[in-house]
C-alpha atoms as a PDB file:
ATOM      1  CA  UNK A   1      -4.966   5.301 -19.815  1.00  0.00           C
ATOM      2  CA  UNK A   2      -3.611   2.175 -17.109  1.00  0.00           C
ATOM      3  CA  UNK A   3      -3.547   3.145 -13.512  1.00  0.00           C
ATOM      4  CA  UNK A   4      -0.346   3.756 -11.914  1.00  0.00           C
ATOM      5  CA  UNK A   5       1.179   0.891 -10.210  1.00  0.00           C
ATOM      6  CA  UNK A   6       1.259   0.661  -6.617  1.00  0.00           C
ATOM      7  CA  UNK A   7       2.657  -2.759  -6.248  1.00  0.00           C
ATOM      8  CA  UNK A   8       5.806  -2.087  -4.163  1.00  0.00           C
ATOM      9  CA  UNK A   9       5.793   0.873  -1.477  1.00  0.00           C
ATOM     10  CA  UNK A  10       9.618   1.707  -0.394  1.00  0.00           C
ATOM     11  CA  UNK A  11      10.015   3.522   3.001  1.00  0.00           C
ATOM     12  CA  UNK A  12      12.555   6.201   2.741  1.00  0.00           C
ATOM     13  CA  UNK A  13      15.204   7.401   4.924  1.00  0.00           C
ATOM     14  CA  UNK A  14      15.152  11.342   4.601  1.00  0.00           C
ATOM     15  CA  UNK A  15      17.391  11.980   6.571  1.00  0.00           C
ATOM     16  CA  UNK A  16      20.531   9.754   4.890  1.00  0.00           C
ATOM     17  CA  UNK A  17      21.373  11.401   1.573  1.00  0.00           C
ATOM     18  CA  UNK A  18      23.068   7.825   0.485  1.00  0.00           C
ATOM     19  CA  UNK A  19      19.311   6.039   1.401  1.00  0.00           C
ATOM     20  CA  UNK A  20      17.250   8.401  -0.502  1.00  0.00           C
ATOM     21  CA  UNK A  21      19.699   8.280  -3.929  1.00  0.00           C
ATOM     22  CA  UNK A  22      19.335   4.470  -3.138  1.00  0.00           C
ATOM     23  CA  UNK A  23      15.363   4.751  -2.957  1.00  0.00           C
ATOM     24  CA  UNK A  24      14.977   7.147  -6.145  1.00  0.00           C
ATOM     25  CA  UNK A  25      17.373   4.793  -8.459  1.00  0.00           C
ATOM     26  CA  UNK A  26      14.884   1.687  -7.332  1.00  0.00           C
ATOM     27  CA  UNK A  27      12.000   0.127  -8.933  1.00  0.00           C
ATOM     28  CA  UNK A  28       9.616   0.893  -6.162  1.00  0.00           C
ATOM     29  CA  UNK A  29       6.399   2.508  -7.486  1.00  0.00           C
ATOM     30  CA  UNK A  30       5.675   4.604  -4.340  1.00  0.00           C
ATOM     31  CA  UNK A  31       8.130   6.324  -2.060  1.00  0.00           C
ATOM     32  CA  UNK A  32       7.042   6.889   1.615  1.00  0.00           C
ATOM     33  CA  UNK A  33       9.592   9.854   3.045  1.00  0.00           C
ATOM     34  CA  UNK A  34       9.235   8.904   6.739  1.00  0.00           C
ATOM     35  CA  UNK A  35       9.061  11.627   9.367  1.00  0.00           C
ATOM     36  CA  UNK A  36       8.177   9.345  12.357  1.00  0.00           C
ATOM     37  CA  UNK A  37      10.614   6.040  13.408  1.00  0.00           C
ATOM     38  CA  UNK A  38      13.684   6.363  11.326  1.00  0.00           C
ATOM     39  CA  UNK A  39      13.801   9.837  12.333  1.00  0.00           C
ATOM     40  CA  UNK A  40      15.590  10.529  15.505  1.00  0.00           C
ATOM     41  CA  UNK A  41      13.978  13.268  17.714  1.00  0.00           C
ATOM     42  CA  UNK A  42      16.609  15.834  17.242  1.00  0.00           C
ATOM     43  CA  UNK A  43      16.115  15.440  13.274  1.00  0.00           C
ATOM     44  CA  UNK A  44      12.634  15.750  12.661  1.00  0.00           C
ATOM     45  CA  UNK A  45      12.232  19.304  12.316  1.00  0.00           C
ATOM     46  CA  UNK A  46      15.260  18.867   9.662  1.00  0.00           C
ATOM     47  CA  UNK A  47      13.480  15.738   8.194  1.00  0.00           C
ATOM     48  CA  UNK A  48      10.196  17.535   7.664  1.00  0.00           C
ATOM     49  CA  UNK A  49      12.469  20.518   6.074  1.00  0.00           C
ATOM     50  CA  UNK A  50      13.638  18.539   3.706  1.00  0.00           C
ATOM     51  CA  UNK A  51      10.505  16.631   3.024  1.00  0.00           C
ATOM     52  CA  UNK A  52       8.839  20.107   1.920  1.00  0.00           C
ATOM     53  CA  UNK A  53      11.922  21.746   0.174  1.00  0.00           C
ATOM     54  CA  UNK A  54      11.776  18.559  -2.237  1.00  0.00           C
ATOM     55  CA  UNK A  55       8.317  18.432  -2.483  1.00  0.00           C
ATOM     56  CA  UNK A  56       7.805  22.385  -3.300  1.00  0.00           C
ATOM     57  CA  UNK A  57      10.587  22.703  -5.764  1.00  0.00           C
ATOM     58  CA  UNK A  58      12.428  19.794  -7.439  1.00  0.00           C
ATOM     59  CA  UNK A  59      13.305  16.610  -6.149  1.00  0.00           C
ATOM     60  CA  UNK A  60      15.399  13.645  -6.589  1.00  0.00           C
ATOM     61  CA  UNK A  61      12.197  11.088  -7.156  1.00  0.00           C
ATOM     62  CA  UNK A  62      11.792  11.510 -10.729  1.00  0.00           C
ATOM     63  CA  UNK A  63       8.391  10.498 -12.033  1.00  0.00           C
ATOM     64  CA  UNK A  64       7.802   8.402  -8.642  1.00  0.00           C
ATOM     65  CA  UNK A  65       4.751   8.196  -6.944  1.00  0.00           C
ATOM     66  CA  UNK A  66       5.588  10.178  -3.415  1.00  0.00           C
ATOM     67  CA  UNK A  67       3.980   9.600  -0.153  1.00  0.00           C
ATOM     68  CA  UNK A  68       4.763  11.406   2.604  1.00  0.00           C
ATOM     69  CA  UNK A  69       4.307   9.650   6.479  1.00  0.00           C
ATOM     70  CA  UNK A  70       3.900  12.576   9.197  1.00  0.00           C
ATOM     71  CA  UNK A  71       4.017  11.878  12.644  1.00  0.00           C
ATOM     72  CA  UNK A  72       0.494  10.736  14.366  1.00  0.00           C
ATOM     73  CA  UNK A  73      -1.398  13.327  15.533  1.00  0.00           C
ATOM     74  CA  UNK A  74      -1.218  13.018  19.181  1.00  0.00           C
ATOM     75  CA  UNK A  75       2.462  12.741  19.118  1.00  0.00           C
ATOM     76  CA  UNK A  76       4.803  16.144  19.731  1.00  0.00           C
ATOM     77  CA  UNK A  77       5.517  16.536  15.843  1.00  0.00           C
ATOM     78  CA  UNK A  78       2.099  15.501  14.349  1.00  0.00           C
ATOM     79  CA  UNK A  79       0.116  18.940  14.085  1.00  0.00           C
ATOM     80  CA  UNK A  80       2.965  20.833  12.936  1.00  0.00           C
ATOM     81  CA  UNK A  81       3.938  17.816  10.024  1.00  0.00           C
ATOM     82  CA  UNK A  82       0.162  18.011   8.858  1.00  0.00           C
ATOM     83  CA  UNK A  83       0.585  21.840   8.217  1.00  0.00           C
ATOM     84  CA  UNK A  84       3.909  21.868   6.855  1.00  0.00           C
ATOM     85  CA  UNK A  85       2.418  18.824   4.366  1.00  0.00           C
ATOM     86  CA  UNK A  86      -1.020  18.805   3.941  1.00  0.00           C
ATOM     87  CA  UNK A  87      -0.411  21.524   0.777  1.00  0.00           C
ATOM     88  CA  UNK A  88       2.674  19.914  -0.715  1.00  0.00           C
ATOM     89  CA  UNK A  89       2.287  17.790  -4.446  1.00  0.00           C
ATOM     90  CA  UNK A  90       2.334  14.664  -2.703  1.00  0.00           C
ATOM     91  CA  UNK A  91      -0.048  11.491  -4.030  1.00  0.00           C
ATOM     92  CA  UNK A  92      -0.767   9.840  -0.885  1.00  0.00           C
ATOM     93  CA  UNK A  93      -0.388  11.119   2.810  1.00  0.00           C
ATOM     94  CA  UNK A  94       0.913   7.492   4.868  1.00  0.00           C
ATOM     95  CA  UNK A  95      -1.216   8.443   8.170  1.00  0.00           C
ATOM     96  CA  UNK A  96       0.490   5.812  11.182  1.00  0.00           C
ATOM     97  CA  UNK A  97      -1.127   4.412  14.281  1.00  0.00           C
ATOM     98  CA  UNK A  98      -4.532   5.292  13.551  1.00  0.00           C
ATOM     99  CA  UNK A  99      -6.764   4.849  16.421  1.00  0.00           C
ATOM    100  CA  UNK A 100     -10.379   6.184  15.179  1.00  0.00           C
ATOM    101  CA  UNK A 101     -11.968   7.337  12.111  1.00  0.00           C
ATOM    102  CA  UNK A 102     -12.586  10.761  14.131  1.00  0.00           C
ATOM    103  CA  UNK A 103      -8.658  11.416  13.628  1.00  0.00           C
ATOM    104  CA  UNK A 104      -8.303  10.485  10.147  1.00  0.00           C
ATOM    105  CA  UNK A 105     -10.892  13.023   9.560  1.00  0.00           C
ATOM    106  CA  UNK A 106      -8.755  15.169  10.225  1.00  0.00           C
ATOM    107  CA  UNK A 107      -6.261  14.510   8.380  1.00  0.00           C
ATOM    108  CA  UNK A 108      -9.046  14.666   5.488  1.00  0.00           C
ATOM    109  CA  UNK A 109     -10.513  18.001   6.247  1.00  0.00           C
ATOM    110  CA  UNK A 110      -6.839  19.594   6.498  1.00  0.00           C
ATOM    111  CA  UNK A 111      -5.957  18.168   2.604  1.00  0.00           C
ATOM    112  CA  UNK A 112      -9.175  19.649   2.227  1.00  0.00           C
ATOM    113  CA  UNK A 113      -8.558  23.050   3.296  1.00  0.00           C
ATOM    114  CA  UNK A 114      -5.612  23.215   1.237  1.00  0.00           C
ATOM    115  CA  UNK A 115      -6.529  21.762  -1.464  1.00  0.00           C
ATOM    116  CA  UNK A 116      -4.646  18.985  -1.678  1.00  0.00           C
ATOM    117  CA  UNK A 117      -5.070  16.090  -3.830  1.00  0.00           C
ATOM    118  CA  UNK A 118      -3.356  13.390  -1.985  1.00  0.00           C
ATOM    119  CA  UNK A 119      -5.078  10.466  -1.606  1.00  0.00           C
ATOM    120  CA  UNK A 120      -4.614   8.607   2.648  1.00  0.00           C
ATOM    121  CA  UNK A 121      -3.293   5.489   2.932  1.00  0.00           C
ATOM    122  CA  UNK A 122      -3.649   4.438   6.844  1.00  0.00           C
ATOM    123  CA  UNK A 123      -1.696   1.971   8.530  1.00  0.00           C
ATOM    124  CA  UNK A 124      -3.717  -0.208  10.700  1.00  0.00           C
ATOM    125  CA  UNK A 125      -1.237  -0.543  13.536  1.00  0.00           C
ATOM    126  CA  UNK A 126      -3.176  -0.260  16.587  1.00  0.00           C
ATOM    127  CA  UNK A 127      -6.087  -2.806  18.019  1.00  0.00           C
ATOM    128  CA  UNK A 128      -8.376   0.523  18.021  1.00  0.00           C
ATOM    129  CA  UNK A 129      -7.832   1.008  14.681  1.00  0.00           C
ATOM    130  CA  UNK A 130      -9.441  -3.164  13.825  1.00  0.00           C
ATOM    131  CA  UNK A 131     -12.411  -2.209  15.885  1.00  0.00           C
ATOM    132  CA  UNK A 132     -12.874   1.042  14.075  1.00  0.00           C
ATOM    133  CA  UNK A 133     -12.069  -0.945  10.055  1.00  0.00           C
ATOM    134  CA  UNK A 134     -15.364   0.154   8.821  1.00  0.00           C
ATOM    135  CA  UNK A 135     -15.352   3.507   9.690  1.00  0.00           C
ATOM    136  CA  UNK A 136     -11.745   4.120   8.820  1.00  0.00           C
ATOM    137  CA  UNK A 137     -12.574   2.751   5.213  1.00  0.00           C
ATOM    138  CA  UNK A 138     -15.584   5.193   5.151  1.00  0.00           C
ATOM    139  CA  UNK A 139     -13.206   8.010   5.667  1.00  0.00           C
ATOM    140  CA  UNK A 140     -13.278  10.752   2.198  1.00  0.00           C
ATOM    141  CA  UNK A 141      -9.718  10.463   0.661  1.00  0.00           C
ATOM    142  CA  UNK A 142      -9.090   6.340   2.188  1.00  0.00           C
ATOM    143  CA  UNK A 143      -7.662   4.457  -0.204  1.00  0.00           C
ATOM    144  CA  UNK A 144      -5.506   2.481   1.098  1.00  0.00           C
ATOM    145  CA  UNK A 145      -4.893   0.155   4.119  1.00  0.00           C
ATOM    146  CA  UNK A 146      -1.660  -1.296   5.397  1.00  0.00           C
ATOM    147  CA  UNK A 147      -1.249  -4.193   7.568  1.00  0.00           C
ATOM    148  CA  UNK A 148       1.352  -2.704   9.387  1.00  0.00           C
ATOM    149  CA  UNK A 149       2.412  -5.366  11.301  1.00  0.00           C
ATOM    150  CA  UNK A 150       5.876  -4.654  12.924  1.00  0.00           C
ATOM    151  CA  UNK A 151       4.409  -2.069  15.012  1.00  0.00           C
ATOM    152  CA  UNK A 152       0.735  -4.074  15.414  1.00  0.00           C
ATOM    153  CA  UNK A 153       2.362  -7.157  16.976  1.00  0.00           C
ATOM    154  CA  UNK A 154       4.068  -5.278  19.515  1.00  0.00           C
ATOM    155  CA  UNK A 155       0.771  -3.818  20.153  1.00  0.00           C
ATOM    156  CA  UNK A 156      -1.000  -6.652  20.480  1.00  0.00           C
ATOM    157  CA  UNK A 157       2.121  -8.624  22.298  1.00  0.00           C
ATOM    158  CA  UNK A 158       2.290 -11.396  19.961  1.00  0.00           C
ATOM    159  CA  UNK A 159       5.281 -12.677  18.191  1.00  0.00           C
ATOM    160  CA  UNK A 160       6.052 -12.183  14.227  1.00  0.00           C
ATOM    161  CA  UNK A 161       6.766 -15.750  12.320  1.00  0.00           C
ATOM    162  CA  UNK A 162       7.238 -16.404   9.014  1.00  0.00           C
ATOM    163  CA  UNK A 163       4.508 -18.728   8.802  1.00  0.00           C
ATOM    164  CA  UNK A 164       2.570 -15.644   9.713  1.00  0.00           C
ATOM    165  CA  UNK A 165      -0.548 -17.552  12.216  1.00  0.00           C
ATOM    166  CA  UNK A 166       0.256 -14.771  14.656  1.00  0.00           C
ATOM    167  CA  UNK A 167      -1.659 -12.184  12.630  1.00  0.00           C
ATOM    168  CA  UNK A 168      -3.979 -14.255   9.952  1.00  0.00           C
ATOM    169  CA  UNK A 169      -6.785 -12.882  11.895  1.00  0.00           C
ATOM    170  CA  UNK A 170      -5.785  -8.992  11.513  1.00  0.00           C
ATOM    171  CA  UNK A 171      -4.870 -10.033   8.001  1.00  0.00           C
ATOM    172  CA  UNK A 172      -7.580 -11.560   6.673  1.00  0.00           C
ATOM    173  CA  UNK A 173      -9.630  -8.427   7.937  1.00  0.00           C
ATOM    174  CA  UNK A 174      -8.057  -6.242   6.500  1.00  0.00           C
ATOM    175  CA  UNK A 175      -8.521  -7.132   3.156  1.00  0.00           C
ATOM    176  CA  UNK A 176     -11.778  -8.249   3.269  1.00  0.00           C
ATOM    177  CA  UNK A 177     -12.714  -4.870   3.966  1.00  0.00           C
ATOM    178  CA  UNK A 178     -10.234  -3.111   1.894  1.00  0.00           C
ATOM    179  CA  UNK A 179     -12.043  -5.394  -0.642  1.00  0.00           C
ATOM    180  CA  UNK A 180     -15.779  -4.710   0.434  1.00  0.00           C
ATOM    181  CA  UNK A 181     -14.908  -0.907  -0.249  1.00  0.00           C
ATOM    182  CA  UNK A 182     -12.609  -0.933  -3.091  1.00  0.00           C
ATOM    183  CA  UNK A 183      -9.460   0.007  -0.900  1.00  0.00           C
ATOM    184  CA  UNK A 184      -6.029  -1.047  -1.579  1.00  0.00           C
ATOM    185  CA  UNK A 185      -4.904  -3.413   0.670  1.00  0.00           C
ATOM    186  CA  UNK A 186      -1.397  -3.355   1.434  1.00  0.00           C
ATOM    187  CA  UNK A 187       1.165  -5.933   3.488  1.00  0.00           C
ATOM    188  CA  UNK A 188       4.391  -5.233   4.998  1.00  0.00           C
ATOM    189  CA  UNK A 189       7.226  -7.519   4.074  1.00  0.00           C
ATOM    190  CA  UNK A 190       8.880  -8.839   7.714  1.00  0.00           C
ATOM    191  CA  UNK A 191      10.174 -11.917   7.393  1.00  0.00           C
ATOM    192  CA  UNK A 192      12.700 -12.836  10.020  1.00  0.00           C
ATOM    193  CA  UNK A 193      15.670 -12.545   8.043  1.00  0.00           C
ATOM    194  CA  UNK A 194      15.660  -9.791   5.345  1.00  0.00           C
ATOM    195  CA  UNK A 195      18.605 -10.626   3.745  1.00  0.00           C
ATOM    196  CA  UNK A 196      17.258 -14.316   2.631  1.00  0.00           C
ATOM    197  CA  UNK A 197      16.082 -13.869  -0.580  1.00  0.00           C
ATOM    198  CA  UNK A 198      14.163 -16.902  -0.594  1.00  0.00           C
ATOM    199  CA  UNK A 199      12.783 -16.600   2.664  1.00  0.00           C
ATOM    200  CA  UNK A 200      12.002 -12.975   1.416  1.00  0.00           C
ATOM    201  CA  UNK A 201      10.171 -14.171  -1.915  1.00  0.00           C
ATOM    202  CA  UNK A 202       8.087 -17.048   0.194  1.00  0.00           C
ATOM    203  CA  UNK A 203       6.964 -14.096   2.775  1.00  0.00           C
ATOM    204  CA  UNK A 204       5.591 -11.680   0.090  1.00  0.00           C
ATOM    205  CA  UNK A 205       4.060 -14.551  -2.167  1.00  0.00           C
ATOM    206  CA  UNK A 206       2.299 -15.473   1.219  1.00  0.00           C
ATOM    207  CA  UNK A 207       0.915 -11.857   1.166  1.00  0.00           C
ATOM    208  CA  UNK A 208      -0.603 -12.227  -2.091  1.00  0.00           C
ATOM    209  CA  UNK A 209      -2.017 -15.628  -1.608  1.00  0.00           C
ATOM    210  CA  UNK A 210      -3.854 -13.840   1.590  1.00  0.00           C
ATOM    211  CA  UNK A 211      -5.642 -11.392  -0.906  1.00  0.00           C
ATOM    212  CA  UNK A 212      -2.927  -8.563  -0.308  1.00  0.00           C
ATOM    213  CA  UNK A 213      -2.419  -6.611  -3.679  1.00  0.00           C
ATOM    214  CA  UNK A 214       1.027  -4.655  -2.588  1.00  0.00           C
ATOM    215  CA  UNK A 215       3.768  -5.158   0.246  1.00  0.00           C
ATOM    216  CA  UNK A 216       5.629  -1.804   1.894  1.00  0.00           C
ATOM    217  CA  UNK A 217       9.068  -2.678   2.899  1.00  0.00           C
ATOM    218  CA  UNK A 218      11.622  -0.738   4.444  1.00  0.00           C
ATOM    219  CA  UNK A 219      14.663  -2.775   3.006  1.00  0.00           C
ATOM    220  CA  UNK A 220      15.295  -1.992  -1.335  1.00  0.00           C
ATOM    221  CA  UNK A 221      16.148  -5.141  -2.174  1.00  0.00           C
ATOM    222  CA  UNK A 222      12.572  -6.571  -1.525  1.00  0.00           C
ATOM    223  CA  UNK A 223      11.396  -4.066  -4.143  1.00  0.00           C
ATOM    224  CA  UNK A 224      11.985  -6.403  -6.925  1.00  0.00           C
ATOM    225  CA  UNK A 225      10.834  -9.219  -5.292  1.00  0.00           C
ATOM    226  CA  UNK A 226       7.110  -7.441  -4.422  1.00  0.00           C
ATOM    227  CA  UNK A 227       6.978  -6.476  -7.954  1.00  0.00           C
ATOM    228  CA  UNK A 228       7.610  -9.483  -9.144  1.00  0.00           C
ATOM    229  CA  UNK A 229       4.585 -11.471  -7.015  1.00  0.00           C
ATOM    230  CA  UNK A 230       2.046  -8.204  -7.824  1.00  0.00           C
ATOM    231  CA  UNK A 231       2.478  -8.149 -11.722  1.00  0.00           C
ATOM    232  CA  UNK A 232       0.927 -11.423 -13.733  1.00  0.00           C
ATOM    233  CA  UNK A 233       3.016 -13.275 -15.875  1.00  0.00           C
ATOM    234  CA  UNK A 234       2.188 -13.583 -19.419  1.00  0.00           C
ATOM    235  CA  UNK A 235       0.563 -16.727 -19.404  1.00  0.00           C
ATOM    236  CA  UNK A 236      -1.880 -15.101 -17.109  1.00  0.00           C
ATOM    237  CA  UNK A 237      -2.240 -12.159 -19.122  1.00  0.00           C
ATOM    238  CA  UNK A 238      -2.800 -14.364 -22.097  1.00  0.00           C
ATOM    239  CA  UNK A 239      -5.484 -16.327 -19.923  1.00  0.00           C
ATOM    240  CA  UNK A 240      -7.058 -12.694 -19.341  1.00  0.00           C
ATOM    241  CA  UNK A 241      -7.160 -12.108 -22.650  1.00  0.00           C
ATOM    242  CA  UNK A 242      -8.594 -15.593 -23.790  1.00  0.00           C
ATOM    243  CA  UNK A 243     -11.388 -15.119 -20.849  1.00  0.00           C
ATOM    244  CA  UNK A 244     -12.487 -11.831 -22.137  1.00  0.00           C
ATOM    245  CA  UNK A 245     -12.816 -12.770 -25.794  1.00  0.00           C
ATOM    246  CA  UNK A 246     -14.682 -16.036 -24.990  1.00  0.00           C
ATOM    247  CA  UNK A 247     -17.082 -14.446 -22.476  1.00  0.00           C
ATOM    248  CA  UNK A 248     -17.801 -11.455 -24.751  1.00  0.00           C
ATOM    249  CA  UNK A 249     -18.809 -14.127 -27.303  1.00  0.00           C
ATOM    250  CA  UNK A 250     -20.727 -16.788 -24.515  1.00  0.00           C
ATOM    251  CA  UNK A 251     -22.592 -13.115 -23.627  1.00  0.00           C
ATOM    252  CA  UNK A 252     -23.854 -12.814 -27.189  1.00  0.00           C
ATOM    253  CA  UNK A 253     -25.534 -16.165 -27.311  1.00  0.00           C
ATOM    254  CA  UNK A 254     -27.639 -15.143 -23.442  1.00  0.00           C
ATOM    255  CA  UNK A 255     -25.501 -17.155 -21.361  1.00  0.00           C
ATOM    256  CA  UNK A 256     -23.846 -16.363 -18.141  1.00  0.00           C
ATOM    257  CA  UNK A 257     -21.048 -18.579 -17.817  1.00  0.00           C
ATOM    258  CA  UNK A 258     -18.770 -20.827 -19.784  1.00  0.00           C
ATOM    259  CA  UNK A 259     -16.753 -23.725 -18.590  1.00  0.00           C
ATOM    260  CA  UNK A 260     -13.183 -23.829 -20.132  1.00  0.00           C
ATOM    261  CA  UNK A 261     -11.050 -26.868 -21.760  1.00  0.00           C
ATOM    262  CA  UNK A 262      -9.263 -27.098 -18.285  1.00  0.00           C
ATOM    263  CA  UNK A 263     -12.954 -27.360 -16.420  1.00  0.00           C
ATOM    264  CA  UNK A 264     -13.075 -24.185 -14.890  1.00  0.00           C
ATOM    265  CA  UNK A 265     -15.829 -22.079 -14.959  1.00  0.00           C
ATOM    266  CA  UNK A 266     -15.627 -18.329 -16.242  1.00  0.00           C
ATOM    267  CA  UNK A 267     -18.201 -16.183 -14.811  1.00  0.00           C
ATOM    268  CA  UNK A 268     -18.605 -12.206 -14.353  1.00  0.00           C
ATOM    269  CA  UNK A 269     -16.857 -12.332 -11.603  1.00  0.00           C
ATOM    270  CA  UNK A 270     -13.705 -13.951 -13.990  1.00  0.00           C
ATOM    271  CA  UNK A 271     -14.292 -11.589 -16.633  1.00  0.00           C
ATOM    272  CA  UNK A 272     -14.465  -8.550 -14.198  1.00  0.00           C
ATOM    273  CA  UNK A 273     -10.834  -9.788 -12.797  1.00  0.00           C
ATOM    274  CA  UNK A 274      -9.328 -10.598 -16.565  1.00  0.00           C
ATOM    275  CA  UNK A 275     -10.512  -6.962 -17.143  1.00  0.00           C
ATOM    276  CA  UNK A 276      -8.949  -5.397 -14.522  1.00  0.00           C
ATOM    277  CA  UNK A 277      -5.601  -7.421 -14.723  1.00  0.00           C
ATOM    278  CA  UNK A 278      -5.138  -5.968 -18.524  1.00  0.00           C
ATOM    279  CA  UNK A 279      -6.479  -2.904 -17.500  1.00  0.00           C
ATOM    280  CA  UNK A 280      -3.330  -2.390 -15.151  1.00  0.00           C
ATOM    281  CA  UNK A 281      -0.655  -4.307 -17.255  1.00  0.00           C
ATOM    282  CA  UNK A 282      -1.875  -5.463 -20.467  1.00  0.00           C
END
C-alpha cells in the first residue's frame, strides 16, 4: 500500500466559506484549517467552532488529508483550541511558534489522553525552537518540521529574498535533522511576488534542491506548482526502476556497487532512494 502524499500543504481560511470551497476543490494533499493569523480575534471562537463541527460530523474536504493549526499555547486561545481538537479525526495537529520540546510535549500527552491519532507537524518559527531541533525531533508523535519562515525572519530581523541567503543557515538545519530522524521536512513557499508564476516555480524548485521534500503555502495556485517539483518525472521513475533491477542482480554476484553507462555509481544508498521514490509513486 503507497504512503499518502504530503507534497503540497494548503493553509486554509476557515473562516471565508468562498476560501475553504476553493481549498477542498484543489490538488493540495494536506489541508491546514488555521485558527491562529488569518483569524481575527473576534472570530476565533467561531473559527475553532467550525473547525470541530467539520471535523466531528461531515466535512467539505473529501478524502483530504486534514491538519488542524491551534493557537500556541501561551497565547489567549491555545489551551482551549488543544481541548476542543486534540480528540477530533484530524491526521496531523500544525503546532506554531514552538519554543521548547517541554511544550510540544504537551501537545503529545493531550493527543494522548484522548486518543488521538494525529501525527505533529511543528513549525520552527522561533530562534528557541533552532536551539531546541534535537529535542523537538525527539518529541513522540513529531513528524514533521516546517521552515516557517515568514514568521522566523521577523523573528530573527532579517529580510526574506528570493535568492533565499537570509535563511540558508535555518534551512539547511532543518533538514538535516528532519533527515537524521526520519522527519518530514517541509518549506514554505514566499517568494516576493506570489502571483509570478515563474518566480513562484524557481522559489519552490530552490526548496527541493535544499533537501526540502514538501512546501506549505498559503496562496492555491502554488499547489500545482509544489506538486509538480515533489513528484519525479517518469524518466526518473524509469531510472528507479533500472537501479533496482541492476543492483538486485550486482547483489547476487557479492558486490556492493555498480557504476552505470552514464559513470555514476549506484550504491545502497541509490537503491534505498530508487526504492523509496517507487514506493511513493511508482
Amino acid at each position: 500500500m503507497k504512503k499518502k502524499l504530503r507534497r503540497s500543504w494548503l493553509l486554509t481560511l476557515t473562516t471565508d466559506d468562498r476560501k475553504v470551497q476553493k481549498a477542498a476543490e484543489s490538488s493540495a494533499d494536506v489541508l491546514i484549517l488555521d485558527l491562529t493569523d488569518s483569524v481575527t480575534p473576534e472570530l476565533k471562537h467561531e473559527a475553532r467552532r467550525r473547525v470541530v463541527d467539520w471535523l466531528k460530523g461531515s466535512h467539505p474536504f473529501g478524502d483530504k488529508q486534514v491538519a488542524v493549526k491551534p493557537n500556541n499555547l501561551w497565547s489567549e486561545w491555545g489551551r482551549d483550541d488543544l481541548e476542543a481538537i486534540s480528540s477530533l479525526r484530524m491526521d496531523v495537529l500544525y503546532y506554531p511558534e514552538a519554543r521548547s520540546a517541554d511544550e510540544v510535549r504537551m501537545v503529545q500527552r493531550a493527543l494522548d489522553e484522548a486518543g488521538s491519532q494525529a501525527e505533529i507537524a511543528v513549525l520552527l518559527e522561533t530562534p528557541q525552537s533552532f536551539l531546541e531541533i534535537r529535542e523537538l525531533a525527539a518529541v513522540p508523535r513529531v513528524t514533521a518540521f516546517n521552515h516557517a519562515q515568514g514568521d522566523l525572519s521577523v523573528n530573527l530581523g532579517v529580510a526574506l529574498t528570493d535568492s533565499r541567503e537570509t535563511l540558508l543557515y535555518t534551512a539547511s538545519q532543518l533538514v538535516l535533522v528532519a533527515r537524521a530522524y526520519g522527519l518530514l521536512a517541509i518549506d514554505t513557499a514566499l517568494p516576493s511576488d506570489l502571483r509570478d508564476a515563474a518566480l513562484s516555480r524557481r522559489y519552490i524548485e530552490s526548496s527541493r534542491r535544499m533537501g526540502f521534500q514538501a512546501s506549505s503555502t498559503f496562496y492555491a495556485p502554488h499547489v500545482d506548482a509544489i506538486n509538480a517539483v515533489f513528484s519525479p518525472g517518469e524518466k526518473q521513475l524509469a531510472e528507479a526502476r533500472e537501479i533496482i533491477a541492476e543492483y538486485e542482480k550486482v547483489k547476487k554476484t557479492g558486490r556492493a556497487a555498480y557504476v552505470r553507462p552514464d559513470g555514476r555509481w549506484v550504491t545502497v544508498h541509490q537503491f534505498r532512494q530508487a526504492l523509496e521514490m517507487l514506493e511513493q509513486f511508482g
